[in-house]
PDB file of N, CA and C in Angstrom:
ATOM      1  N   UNK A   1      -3.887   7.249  -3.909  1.00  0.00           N
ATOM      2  CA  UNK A   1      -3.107   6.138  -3.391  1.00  0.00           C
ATOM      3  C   UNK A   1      -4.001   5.224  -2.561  1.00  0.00           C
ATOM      4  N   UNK A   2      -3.507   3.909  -2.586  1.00  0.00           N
ATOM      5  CA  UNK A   2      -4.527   3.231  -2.041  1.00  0.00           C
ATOM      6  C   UNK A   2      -3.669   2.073  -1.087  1.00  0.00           C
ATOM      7  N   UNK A   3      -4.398   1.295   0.302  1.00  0.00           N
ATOM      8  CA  UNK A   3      -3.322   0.569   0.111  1.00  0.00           C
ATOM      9  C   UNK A   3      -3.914  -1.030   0.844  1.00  0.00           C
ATOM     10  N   UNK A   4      -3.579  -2.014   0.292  1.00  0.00           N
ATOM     11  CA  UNK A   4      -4.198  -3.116   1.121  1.00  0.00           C
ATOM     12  C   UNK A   4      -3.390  -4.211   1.475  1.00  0.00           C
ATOM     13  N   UNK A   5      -3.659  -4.387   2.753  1.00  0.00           N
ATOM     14  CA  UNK A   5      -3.320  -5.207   3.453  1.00  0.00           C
ATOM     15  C   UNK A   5      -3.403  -6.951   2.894  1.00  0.00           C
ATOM     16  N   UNK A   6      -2.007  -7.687   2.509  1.00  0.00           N
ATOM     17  CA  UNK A   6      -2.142  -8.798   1.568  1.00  0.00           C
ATOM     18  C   UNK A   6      -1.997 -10.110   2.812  1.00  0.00           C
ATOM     19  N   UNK A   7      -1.059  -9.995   3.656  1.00  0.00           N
ATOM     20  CA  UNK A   7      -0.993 -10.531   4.484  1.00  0.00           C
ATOM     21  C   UNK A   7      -0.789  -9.986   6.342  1.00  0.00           C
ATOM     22  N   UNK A   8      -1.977 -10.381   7.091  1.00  0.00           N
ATOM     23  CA  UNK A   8      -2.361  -9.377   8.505  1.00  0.00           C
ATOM     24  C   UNK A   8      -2.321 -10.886   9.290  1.00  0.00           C
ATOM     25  N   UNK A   9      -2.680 -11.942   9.297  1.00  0.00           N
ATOM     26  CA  UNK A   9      -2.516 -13.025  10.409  1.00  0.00           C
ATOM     27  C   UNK A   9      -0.657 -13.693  10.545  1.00  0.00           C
ATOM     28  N   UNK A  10      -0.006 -13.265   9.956  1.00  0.00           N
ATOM     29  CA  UNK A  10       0.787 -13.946  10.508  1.00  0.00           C
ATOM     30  C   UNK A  10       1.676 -13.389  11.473  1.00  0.00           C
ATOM     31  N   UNK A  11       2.588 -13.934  12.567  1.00  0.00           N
ATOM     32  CA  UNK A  11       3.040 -13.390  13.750  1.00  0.00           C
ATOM     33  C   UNK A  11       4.895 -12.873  13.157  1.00  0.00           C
ATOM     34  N   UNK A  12       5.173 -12.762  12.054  1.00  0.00           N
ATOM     35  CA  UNK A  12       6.651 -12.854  11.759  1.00  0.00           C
ATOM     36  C   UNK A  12       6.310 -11.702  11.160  1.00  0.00           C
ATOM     37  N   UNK A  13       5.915 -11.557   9.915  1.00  0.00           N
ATOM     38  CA  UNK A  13       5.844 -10.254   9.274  1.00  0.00           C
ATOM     39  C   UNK A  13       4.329  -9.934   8.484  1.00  0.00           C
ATOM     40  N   UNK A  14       3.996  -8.447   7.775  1.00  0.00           N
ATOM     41  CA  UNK A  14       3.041  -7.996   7.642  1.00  0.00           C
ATOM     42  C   UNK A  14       3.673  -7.486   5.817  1.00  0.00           C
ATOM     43  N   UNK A  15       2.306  -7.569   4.987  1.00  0.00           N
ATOM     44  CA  UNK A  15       2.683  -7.282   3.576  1.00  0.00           C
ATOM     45  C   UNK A  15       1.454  -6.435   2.883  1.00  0.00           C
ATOM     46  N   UNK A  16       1.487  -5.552   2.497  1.00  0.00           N
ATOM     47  CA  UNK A  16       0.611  -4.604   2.102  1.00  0.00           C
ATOM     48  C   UNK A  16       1.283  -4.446   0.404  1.00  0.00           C
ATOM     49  N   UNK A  17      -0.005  -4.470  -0.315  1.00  0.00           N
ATOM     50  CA  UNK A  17       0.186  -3.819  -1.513  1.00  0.00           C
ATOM     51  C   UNK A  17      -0.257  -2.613  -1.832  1.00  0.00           C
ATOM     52  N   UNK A  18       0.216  -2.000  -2.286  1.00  0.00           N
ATOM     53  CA  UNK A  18       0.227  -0.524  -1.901  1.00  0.00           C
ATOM     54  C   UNK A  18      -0.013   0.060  -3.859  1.00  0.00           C
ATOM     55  N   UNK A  19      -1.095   0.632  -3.974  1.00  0.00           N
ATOM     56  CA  UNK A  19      -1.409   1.265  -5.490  1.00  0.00           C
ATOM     57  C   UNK A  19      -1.081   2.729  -5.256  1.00  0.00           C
ATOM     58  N   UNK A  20       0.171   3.240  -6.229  1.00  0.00           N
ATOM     59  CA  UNK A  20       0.365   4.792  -5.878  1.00  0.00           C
ATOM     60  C   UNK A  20       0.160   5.769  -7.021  1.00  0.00           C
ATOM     61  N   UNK A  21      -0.071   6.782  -6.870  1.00  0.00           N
ATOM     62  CA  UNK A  21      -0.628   7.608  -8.203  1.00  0.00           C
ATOM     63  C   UNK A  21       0.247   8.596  -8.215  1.00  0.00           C
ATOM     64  N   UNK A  22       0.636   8.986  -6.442  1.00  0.00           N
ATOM     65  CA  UNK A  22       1.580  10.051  -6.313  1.00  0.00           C
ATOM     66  C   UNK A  22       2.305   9.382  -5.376  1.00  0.00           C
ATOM     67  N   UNK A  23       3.149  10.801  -4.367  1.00  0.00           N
ATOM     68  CA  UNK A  23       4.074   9.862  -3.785  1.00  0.00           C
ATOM     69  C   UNK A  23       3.630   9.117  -2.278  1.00  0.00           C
ATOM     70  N   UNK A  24       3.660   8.346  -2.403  1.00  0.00           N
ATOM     71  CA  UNK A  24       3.805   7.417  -0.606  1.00  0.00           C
ATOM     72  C   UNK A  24       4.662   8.151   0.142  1.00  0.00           C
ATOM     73  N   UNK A  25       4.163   8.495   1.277  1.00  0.00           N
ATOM     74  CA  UNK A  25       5.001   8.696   2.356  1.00  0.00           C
ATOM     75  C   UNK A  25       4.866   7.972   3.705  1.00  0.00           C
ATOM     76  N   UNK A  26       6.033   7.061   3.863  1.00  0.00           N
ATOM     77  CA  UNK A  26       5.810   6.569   5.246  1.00  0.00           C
ATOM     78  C   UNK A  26       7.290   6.630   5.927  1.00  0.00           C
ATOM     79  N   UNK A  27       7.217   5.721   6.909  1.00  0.00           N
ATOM     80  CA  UNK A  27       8.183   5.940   8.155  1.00  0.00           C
ATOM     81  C   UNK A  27       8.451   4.255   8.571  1.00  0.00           C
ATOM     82  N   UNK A  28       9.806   3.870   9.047  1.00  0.00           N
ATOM     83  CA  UNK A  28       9.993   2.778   9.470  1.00  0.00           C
ATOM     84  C   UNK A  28       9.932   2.905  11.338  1.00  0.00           C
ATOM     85  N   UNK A  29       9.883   4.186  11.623  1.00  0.00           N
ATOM     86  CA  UNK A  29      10.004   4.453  13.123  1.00  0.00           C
ATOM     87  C   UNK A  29       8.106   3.713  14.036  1.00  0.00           C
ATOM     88  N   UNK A  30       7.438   4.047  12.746  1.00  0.00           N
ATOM     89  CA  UNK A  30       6.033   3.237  13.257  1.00  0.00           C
ATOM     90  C   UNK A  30       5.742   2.119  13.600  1.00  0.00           C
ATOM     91  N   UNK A  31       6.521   1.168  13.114  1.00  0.00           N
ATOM     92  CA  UNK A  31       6.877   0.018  13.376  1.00  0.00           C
ATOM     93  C   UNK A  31       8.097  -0.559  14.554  1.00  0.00           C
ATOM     94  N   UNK A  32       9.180   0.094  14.052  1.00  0.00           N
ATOM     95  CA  UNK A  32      10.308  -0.081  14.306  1.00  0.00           C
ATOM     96  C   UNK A  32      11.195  -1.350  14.078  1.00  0.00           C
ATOM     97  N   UNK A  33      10.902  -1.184  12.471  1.00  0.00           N
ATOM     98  CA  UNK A  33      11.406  -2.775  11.551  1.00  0.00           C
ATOM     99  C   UNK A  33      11.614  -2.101   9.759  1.00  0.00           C
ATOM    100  N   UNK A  34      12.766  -2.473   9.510  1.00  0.00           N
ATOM    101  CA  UNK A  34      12.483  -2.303   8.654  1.00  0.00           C
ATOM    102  C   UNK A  34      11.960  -2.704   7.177  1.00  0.00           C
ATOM    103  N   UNK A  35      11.518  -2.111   6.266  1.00  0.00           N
ATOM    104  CA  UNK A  35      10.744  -2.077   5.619  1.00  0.00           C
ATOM    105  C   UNK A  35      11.328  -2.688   4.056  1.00  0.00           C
ATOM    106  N   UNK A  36      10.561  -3.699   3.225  1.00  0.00           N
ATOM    107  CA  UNK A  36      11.093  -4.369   1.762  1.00  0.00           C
ATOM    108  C   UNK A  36      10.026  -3.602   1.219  1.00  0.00           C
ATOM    109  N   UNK A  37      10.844  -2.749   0.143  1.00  0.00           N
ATOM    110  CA  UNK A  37       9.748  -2.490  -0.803  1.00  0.00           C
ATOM    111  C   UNK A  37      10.207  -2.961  -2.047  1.00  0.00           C
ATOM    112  N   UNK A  38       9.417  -3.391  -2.888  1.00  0.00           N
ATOM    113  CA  UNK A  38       9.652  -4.101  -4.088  1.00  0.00           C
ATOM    114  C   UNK A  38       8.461  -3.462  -5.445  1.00  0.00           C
ATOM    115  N   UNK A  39       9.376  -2.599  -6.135  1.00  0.00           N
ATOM    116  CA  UNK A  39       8.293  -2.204  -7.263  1.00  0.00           C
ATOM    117  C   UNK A  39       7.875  -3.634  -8.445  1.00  0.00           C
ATOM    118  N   UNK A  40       6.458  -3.477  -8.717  1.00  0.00           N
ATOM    119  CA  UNK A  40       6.084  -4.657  -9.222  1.00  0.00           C
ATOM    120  C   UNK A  40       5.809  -4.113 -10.955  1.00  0.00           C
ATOM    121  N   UNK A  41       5.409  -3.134 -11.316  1.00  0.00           N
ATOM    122  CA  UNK A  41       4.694  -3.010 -12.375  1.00  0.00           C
ATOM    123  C   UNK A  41       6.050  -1.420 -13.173  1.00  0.00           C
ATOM    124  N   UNK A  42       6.037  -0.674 -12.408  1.00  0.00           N
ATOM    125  CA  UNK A  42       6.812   0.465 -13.094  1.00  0.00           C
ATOM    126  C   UNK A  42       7.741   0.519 -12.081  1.00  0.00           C
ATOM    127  N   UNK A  43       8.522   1.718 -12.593  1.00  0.00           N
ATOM    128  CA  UNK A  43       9.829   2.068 -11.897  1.00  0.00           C
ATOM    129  C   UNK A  43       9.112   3.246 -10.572  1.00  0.00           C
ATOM    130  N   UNK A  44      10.181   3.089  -9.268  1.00  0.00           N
ATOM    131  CA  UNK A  44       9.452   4.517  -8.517  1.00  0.00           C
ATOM    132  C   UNK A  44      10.864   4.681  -7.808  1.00  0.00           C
ATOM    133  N   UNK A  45      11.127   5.736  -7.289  1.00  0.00           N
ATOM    134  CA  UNK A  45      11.995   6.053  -6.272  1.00  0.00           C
ATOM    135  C   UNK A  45      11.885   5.813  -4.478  1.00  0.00           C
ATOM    136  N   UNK A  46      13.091   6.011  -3.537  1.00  0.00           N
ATOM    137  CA  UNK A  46      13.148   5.839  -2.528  1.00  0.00           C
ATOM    138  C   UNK A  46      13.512   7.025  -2.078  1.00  0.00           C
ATOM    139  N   UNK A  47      13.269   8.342  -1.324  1.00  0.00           N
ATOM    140  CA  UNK A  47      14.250   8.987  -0.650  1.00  0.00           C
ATOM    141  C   UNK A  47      14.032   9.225   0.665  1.00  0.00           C
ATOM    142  N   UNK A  48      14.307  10.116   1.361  1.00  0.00           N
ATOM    143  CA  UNK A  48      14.032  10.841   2.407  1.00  0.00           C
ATOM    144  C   UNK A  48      13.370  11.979   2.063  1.00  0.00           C
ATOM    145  N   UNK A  49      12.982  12.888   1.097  1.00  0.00           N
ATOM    146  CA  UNK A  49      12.360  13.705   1.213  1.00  0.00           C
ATOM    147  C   UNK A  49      12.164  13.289  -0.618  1.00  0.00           C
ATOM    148  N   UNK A  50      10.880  13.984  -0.774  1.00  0.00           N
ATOM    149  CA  UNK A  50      10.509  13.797  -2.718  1.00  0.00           C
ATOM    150  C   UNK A  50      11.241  14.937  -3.634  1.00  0.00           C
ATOM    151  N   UNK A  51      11.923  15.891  -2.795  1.00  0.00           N
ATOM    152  CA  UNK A  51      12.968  16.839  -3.685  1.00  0.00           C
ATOM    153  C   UNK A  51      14.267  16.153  -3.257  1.00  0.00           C
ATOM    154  N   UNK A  52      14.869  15.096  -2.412  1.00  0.00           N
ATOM    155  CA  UNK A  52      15.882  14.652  -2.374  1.00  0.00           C
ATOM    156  C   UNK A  52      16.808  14.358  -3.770  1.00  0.00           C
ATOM    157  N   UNK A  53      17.970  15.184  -3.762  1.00  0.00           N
ATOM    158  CA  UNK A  53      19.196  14.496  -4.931  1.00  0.00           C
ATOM    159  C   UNK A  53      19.422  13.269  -5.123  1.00  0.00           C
ATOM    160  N   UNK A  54      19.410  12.426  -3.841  1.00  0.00           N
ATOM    161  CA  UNK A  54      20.014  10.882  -3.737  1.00  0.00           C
ATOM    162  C   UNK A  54      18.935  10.263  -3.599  1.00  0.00           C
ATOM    163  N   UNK A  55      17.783  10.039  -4.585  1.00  0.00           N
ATOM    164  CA  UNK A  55      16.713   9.484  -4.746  1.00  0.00           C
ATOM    165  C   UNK A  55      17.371   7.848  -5.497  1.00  0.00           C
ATOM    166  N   UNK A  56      17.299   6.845  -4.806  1.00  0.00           N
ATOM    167  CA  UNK A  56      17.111   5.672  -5.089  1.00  0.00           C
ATOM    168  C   UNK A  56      16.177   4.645  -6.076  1.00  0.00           C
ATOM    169  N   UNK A  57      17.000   4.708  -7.240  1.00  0.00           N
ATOM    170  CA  UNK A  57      15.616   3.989  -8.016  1.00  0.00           C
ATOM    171  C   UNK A  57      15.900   2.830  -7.978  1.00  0.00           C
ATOM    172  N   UNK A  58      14.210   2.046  -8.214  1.00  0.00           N
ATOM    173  CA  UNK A  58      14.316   0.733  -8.238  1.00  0.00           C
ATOM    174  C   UNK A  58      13.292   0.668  -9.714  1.00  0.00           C
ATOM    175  N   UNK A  59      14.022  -0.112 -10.451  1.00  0.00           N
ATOM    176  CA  UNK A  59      13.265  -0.771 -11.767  1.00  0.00           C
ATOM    177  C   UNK A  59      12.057  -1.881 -11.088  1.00  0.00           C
ATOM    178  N   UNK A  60      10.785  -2.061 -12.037  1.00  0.00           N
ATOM    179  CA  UNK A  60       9.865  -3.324 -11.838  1.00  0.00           C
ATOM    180  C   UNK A  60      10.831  -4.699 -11.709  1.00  0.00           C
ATOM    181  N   UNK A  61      10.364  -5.616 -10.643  1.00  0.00           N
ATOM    182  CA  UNK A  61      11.020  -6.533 -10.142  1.00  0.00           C
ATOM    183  C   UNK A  61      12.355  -6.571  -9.330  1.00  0.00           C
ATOM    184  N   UNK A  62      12.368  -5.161  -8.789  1.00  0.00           N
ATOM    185  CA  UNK A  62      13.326  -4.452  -8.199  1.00  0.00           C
ATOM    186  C   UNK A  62      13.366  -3.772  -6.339  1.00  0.00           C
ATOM    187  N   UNK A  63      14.193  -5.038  -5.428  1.00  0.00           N
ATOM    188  CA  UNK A  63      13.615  -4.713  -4.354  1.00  0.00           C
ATOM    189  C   UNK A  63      14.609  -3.756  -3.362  1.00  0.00           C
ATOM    190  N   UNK A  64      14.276  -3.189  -2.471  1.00  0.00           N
ATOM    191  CA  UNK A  64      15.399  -2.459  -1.810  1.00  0.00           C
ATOM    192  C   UNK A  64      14.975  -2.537  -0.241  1.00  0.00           C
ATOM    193  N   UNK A  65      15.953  -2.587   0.766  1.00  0.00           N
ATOM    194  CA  UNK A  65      15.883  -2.922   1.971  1.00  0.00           C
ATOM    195  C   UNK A  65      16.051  -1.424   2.448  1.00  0.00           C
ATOM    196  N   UNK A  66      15.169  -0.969   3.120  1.00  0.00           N
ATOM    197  CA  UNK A  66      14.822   0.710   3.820  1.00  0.00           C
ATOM    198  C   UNK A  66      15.421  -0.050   5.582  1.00  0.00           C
ATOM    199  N   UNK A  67      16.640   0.258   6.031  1.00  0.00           N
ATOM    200  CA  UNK A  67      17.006   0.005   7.206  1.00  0.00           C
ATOM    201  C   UNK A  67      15.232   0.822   8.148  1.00  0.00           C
ATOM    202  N   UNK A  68      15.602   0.228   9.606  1.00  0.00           N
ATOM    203  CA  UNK A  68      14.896   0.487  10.495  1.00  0.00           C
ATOM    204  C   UNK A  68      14.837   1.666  10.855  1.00  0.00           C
ATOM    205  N   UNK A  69      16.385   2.506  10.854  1.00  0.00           N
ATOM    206  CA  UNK A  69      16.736   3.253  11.945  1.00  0.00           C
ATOM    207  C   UNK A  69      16.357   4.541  10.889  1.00  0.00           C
ATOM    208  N   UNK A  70      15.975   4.248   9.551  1.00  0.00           N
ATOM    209  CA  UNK A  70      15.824   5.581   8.696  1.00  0.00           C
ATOM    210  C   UNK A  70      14.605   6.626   9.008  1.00  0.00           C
ATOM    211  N   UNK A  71      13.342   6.225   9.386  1.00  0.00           N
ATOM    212  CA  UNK A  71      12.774   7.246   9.922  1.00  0.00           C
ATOM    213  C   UNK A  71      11.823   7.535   8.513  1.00  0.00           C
ATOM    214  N   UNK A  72      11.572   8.439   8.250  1.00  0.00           N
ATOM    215  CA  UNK A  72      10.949   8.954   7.264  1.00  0.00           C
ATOM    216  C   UNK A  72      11.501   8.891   5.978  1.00  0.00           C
ATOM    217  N   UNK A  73      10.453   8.396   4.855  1.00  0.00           N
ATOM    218  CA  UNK A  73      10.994   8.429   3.656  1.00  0.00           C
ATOM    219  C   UNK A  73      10.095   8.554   2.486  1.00  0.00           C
ATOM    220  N   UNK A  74       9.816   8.708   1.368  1.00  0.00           N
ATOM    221  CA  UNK A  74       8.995   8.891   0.507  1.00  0.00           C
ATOM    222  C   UNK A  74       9.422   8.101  -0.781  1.00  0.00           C
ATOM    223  N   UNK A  75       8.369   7.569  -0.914  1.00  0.00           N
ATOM    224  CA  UNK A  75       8.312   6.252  -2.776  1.00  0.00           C
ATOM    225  C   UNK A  75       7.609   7.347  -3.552  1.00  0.00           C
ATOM    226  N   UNK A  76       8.321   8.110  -4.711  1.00  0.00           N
ATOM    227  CA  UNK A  76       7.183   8.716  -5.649  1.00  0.00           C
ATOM    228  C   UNK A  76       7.566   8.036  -7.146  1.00  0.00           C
ATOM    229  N   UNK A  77       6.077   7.655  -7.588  1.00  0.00           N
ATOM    230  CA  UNK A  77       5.968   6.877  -8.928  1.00  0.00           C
ATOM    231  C   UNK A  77       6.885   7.589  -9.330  1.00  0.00           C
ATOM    232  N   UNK A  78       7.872   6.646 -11.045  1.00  0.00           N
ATOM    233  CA  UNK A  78       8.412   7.768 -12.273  1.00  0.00           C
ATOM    234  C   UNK A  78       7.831   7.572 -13.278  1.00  0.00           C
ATOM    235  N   UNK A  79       6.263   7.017 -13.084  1.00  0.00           N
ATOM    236  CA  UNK A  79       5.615   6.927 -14.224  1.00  0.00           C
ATOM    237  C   UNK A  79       4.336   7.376 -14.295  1.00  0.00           C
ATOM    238  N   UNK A  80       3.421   8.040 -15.088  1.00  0.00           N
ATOM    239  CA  UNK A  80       1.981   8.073 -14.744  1.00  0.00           C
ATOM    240  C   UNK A  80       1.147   7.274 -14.519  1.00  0.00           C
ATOM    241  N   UNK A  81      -0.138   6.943 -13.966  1.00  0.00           N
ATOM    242  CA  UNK A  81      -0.801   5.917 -13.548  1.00  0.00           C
ATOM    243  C   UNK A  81      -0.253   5.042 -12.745  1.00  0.00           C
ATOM    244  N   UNK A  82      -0.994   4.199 -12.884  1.00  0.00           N
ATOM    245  CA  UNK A  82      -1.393   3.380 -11.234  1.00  0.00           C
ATOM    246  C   UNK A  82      -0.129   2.462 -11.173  1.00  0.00           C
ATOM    247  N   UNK A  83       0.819   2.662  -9.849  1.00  0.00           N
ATOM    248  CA  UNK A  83       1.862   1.766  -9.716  1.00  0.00           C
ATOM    249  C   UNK A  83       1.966   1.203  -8.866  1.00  0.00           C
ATOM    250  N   UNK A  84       2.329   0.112  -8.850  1.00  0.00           N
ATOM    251  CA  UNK A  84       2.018  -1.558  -7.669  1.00  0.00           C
ATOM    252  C   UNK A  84       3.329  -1.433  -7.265  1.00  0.00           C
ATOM    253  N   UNK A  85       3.521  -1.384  -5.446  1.00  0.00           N
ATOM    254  CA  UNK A  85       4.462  -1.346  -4.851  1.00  0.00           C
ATOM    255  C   UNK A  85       4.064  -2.775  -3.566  1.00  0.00           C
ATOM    256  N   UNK A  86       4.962  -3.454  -3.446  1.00  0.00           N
ATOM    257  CA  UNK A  86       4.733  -4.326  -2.140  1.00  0.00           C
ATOM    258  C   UNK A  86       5.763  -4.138  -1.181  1.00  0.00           C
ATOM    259  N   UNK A  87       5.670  -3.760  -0.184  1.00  0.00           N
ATOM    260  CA  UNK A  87       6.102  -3.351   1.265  1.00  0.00           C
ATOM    261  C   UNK A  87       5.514  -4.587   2.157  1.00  0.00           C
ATOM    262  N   UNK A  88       6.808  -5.015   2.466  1.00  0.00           N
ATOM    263  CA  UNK A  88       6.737  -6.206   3.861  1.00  0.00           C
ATOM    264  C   UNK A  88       7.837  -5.855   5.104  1.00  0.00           C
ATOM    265  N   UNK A  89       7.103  -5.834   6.026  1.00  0.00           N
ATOM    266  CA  UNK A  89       7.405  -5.425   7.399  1.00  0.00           C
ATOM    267  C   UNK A  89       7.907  -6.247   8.847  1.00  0.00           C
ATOM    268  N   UNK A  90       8.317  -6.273   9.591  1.00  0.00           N
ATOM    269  CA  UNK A  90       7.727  -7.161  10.387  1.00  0.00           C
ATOM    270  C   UNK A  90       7.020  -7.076  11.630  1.00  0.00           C
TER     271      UNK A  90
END
């Protein structure tokens, strides 16, 4: 997994593109904002944990709003190879 920073100067919000192979795990509590993730290339999930039942999918061109107050959560690809996720913060 890899992840780079697309936009870092501006004072409103922050946008990282994020290349995943397996699953991402992050947290909105690090920030304390929450988090747009938008799959760009394949399909991936949203949950709270990567064995979670109520795993949230989002299709390519498919964005979902991760409230603030959620805390920990995990994006794992549903496809093999390299998948383009963009996460904007504020």
């Amino acid at each position: 997994n890899r992840k780079f920073e697309v936009i870092s100067q501006c004072t409103f919000f922050k946008v990282w593109d994020l290349r995943l192979i397996s699953p991402w795990r992050d947290d909105t509590a690090v920030r304390g904002s929450f988090h747009l993730i938008s799959a760009v290339n394949a399909p991936v999930g949203i949950a709270r944990r990567s064995d979670a039942p109520d795993t949230l999918h989002l299709e390519a061109g498919e964005t979902a709003l991760i409230p603030a107050n959620l805390g920990a959560y995990v994006i794992p690809p549903e496809r093999s190879g390299e998948t383009t996720v963009v996460k904007t913060t504020l």
